[in-house]
Protein backbone atom coordinates (compact mmCIF):
# COMPACT_ATOMS: atom_id res chain seq x y z
CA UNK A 1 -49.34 -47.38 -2.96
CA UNK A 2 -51.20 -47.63 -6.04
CA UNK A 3 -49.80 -50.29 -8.84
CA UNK A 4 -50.67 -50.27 -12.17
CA UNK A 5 -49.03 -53.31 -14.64
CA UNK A 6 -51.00 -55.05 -16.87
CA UNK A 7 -49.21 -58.42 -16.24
CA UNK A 8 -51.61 -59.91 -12.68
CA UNK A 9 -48.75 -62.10 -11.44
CA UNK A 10 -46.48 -58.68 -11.57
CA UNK A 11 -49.41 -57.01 -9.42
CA UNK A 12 -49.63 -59.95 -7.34
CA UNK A 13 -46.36 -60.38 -6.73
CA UNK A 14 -45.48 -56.47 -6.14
CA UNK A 15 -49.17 -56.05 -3.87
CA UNK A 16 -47.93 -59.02 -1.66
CA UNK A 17 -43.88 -57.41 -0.98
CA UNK A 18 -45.30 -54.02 -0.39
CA UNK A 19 -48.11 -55.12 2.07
CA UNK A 20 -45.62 -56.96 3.60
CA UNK A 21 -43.90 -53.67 4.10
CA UNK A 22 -46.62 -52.22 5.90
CA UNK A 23 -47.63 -50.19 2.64
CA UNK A 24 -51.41 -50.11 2.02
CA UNK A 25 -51.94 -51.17 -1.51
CA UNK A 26 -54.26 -51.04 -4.26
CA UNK A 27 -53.48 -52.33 -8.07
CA UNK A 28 -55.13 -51.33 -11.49
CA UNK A 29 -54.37 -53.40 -14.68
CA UNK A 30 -54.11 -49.97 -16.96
CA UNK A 31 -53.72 -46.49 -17.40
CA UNK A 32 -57.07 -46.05 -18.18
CA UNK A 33 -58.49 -48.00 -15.04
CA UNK A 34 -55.85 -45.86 -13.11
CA UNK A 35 -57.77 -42.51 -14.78
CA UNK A 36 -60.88 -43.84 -13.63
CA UNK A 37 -59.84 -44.52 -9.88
CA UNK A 38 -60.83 -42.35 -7.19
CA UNK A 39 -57.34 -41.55 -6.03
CA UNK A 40 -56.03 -40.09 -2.49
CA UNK A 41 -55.28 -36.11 -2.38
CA UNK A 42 -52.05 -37.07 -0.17
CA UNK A 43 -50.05 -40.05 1.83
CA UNK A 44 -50.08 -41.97 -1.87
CA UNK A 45 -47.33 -42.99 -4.14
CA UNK A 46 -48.21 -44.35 -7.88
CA UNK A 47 -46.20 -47.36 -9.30
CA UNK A 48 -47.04 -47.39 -12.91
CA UNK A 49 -45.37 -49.49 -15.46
CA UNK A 50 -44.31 -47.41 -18.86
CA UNK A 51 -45.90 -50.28 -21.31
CA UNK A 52 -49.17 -50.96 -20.91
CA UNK A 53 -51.82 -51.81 -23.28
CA UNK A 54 -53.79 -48.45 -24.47
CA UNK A 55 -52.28 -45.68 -23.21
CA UNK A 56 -48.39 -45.47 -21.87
CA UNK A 57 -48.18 -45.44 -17.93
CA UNK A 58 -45.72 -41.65 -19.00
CA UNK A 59 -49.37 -40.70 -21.00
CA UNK A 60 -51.93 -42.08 -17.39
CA UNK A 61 -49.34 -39.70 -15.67
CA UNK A 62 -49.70 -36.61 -17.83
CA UNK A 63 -53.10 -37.12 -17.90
CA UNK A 64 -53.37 -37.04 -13.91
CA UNK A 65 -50.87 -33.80 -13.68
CA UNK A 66 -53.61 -32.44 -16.57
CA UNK A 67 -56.17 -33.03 -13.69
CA UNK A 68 -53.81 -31.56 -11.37
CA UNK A 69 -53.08 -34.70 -9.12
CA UNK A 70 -49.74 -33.81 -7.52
CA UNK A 71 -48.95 -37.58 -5.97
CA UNK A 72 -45.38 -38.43 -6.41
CA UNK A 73 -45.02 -41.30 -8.65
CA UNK A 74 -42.53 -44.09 -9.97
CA UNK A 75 -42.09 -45.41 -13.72
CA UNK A 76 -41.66 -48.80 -13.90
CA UNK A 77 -39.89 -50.13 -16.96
CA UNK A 78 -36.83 -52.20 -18.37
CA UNK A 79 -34.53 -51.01 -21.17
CA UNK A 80 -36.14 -47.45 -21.09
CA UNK A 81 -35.48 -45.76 -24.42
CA UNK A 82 -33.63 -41.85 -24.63
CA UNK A 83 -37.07 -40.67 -25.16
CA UNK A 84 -38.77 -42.04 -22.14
CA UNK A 85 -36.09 -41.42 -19.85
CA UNK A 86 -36.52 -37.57 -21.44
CA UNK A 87 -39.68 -37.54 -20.56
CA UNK A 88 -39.81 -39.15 -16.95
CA UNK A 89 -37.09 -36.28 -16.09
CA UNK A 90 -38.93 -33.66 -17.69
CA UNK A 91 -42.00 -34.96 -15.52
CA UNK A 92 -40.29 -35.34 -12.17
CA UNK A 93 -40.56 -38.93 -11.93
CA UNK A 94 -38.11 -41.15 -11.44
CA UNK A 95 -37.65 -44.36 -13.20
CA UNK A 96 -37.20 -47.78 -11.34
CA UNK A 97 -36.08 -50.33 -14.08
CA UNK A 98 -36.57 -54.07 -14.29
CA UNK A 99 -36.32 -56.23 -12.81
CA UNK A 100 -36.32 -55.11 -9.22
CA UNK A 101 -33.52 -55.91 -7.40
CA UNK A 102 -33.18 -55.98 -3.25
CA UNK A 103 -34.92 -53.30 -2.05
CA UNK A 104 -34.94 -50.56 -4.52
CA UNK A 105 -38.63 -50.43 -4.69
CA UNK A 106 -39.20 -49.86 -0.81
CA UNK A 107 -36.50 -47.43 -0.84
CA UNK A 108 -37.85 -45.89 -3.65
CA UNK A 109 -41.41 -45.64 -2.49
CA UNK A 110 -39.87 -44.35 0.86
CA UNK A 111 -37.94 -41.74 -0.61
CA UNK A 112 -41.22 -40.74 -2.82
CA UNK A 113 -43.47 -40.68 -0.20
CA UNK A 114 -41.04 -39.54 2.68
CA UNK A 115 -38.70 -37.18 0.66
């Protein structure tokens, strides 16, 4: 699983549930570090937060479907706006809002990953 929030104790706290899921994790603090990461062809599900600083984690997505990087992803956000759920549905990706409750995010990064 690949994060990407801006706020470290998010990161933190999300790297340390998921690894204790068995998921293999590795976290980026924005969309732009996230452009410049050597991602995985396969097996690899992105966790991106919607507001980051610089670019919008919807833009870091578009940008990686531009590049034709096909990993399924998951928008992180709370309070998502008409126009960003638009776009997440027009993208494929589902949106996970905030804060996460239970086990949504497992289940959601199961059902991304797993179908």
């Amino acid at each position: 699983v690949v994060i990407v929030d801006d706020d470290a104790a998010v990161r933190a706290a999300l790297e340390f549930t998921l690894e204790l899921e068995g998921f293999d994790v590795v976290s980026c603090s924005s969309g732009e570090a996230l452009l410049l990461r050597d991602l995985p062809n396969r097996n690899a599900c992105l966790l991106v937060d919607e507001r980051l600083p610089g670019i919008t984690g919807l833009d870091a997505l578009n940008q990686l479907r531009n590049r034709d990087v096909k990993l399924p992803a998951i928008l992180m956000t709370s309070h998502p706006s008409a126009s960003v759920r638009a776009t997440a549905k027009a993208a494929g990706v589902p949106i996970l809002e905030k804060p996460l409750l239970g086990d949504a995010l497992t289940v959601a990064i199961r059902n991304a990953l797993f179908g």
